[in-house]
Protein backbone atom coordinates (compact mmCIF):
# COMPACT_ATOMS: atom_id res chain seq x y z
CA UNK A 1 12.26 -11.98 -92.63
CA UNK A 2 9.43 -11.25 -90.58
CA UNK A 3 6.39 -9.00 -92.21
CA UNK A 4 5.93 -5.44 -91.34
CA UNK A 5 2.85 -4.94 -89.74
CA UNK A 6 1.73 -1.91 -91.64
CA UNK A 7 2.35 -0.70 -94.74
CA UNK A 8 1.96 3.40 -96.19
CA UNK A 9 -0.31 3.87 -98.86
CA UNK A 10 0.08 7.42 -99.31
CA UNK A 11 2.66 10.21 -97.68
CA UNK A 12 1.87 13.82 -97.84
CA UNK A 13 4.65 15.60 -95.60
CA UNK A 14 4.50 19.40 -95.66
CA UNK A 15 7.96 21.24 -93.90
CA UNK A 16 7.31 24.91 -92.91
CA UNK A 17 10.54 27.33 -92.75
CA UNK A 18 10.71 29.79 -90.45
CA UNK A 19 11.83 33.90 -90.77
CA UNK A 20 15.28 32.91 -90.43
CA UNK A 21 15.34 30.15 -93.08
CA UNK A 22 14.93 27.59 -90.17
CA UNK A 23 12.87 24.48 -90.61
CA UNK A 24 10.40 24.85 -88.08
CA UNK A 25 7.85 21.60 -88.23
CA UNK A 26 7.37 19.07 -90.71
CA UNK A 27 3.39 17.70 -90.54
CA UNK A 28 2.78 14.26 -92.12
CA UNK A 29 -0.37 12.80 -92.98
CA UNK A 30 0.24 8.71 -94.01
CA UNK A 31 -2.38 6.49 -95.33
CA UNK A 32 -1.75 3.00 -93.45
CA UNK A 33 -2.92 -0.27 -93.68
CA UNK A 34 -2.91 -2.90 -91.77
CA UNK A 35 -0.90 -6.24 -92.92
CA UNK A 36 -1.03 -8.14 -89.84
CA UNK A 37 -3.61 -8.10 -87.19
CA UNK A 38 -3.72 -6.86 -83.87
CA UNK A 39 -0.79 -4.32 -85.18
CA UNK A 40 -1.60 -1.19 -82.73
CA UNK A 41 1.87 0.77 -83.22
CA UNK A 42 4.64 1.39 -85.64
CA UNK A 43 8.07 3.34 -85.25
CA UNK A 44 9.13 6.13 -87.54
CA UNK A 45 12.49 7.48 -87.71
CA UNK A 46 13.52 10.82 -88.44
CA UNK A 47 17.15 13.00 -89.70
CA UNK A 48 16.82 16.46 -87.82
CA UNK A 49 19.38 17.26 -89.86
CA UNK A 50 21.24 20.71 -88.58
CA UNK A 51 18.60 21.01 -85.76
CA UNK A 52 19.49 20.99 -81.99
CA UNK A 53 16.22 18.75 -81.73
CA UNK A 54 12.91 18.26 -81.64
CA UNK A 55 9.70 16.25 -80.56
CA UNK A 56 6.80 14.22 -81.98
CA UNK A 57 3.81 15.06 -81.45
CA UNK A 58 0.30 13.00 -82.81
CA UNK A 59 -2.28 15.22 -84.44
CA UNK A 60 -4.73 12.77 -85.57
CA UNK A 61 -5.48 9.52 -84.71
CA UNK A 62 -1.87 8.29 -83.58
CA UNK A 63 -0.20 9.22 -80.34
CA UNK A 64 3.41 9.01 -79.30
CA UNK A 65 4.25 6.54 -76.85
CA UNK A 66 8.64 6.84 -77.10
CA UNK A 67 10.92 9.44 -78.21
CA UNK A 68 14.58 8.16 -78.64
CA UNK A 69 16.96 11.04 -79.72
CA UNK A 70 20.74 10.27 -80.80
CA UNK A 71 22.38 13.76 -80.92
CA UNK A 72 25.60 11.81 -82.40
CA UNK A 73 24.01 10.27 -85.55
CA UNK A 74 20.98 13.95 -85.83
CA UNK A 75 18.40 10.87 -85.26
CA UNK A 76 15.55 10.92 -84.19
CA UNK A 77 12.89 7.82 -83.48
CA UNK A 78 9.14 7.81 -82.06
CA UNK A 79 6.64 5.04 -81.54
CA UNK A 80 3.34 6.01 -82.95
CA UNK A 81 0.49 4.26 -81.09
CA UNK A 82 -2.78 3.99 -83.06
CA UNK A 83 -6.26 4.65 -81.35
CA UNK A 84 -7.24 0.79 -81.55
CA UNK A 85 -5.77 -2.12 -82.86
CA UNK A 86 -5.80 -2.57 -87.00
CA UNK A 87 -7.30 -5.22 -88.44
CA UNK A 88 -5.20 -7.25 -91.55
CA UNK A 89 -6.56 -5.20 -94.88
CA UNK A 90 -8.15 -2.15 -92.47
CA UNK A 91 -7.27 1.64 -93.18
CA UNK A 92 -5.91 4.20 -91.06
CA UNK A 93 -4.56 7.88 -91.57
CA UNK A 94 -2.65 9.14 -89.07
CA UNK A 95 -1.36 12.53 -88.83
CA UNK A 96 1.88 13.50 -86.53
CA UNK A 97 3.63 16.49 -86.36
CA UNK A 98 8.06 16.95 -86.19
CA UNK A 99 8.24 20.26 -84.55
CA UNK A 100 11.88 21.46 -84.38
CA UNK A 101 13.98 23.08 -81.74
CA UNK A 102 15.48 26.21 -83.18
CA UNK A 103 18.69 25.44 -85.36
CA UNK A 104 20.50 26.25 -88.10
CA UNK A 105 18.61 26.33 -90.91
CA UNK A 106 17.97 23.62 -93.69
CA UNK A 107 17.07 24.41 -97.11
CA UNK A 108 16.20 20.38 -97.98
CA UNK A 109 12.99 18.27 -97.27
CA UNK A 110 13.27 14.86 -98.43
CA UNK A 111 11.63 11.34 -97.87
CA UNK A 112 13.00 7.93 -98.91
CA UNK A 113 10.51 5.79 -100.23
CA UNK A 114 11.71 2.24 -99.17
CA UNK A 115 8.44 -0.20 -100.71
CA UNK A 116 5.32 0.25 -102.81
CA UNK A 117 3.57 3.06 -102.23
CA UNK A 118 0.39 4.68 -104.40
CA UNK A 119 1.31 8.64 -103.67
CA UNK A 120 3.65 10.94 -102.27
CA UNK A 121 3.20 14.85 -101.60
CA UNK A 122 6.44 17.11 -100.35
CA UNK A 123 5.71 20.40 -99.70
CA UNK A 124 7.85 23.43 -98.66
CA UNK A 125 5.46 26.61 -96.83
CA UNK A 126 8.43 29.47 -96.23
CA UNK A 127 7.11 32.53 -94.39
CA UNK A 128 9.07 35.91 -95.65
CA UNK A 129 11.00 35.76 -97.40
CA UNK A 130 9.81 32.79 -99.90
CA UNK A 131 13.32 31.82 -102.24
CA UNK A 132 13.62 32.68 -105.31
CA UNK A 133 13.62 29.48 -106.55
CA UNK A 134 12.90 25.91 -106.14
CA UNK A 135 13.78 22.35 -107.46
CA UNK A 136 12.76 18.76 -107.00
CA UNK A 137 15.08 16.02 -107.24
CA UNK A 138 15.10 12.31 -106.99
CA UNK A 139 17.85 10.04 -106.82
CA UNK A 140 17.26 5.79 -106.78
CA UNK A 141 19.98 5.17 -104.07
CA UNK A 142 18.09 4.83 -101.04
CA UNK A 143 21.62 6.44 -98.89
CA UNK A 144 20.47 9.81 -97.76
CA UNK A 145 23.86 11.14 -98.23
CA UNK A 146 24.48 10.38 -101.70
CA UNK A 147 24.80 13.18 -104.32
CA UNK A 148 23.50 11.52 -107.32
CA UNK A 149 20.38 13.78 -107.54
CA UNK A 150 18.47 14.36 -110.88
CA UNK A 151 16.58 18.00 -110.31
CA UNK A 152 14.01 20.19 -112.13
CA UNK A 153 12.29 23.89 -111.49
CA UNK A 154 8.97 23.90 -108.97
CA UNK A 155 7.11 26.84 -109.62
CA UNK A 156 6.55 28.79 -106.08
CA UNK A 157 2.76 30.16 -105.66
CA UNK A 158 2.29 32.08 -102.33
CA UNK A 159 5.34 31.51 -100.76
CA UNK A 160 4.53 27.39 -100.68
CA UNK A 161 5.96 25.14 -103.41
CA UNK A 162 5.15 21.08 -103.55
CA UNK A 163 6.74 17.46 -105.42
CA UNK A 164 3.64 15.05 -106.09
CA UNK A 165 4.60 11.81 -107.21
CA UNK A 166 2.32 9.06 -108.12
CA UNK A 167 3.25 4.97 -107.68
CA UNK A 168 6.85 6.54 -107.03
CA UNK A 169 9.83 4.38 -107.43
CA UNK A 170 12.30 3.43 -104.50
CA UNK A 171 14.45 5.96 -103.82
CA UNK A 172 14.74 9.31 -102.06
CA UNK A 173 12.53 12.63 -103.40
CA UNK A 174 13.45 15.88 -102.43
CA UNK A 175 12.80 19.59 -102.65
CA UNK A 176 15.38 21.92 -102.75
CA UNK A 177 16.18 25.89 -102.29
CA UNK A 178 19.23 28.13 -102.39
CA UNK A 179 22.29 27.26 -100.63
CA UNK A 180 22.19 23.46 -101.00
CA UNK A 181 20.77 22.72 -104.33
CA UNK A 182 22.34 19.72 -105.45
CA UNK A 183 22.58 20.49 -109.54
CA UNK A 184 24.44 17.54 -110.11
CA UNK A 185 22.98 16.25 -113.42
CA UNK A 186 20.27 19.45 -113.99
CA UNK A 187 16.89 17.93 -116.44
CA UNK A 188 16.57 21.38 -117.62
């Protein structure tokens, strides 16, 4: 198999929820680094879940070059062009932005972590009014659809609550609020 030509160090994604419970933008910052030379781009693909849509926008040092949407699937995929081409072993962070279309609204964030990675940050912001409660779950099945979810309490402070895992394992983290939180084998 050919070698990816970047690799994530670090992930800190941070959703915001909107007044009526909608997710509104998801802002990532990654930590890259270079494992092949020359690299100057890399794709990222996104679930918009019950959203109509939505676009990809670069914040910091990354720009989108392609936006591929298929409304069948909820996918969503963007090419992320960096400012210059990476050298093998050199560091970038990038920071891009998912702002959604208004939709129904979602009460999960989750990322599937797919290789080795040092650190990842989820975080929830809700504007009023914040849910009463939060969890964070993790499940080793990398199938975003599976149900096999181990969860525990996140405290809420200020309306914002957030998952920070360090060297985590494969698999897919989550946070969760009322409506879909998937209890399925509770760690309380």
């Amino acid at each position: 198999p050919a070698q990816a030509p970047v690799a994530a160090l670090s992930v800190h994604d941070l959703v915001r929820v909107g007044p009526a419970a909608e997710q509104v933008e998801l802002s990532s910052r990654v930590m890259l680094r270079g494992l092949v030379s020359g690299t100057e781009r890399c794709l990222l693909g996104f679930s918009l879940g019950g959203s109509e849509g939505g676009v990809v926008v670069g914040v910091s040092h990354c720009s989108v070059a392609r936006q591929i949407r298929d409304p069948d699937l909820g996918t969503l995929v963007a090419e992320i062009v960096f400012p210059r081409a990476l050298a093998a072993g050199e560091l970038l962070l990038i920071e891009y932005s998912l702002r959604h279309w208004p939709g129904p609204g979602s009460a999960v964030v989750e990322r599937a972590v797919a290789g080795p990675l040092h650190e990842l940050v989820l975080g929830v912001e809700f504007t009023d009014p914040a849910p009463a409660s939060v969890t964070k779950g993790y499940r080793p099945d990398l199938d975003m659809g599976n149900d096999a979810t181990v969860t525990a309490p996140v405290s809420t402070v200020g309306g914002a609550a957030q998952y920070v895992v360090l060297q985590p394992a494969e698999g897919v983290y989550g946070l969760y609020w009322p409506d879909t939180d998937p209890h399925r084998q509770d760690t309380r």
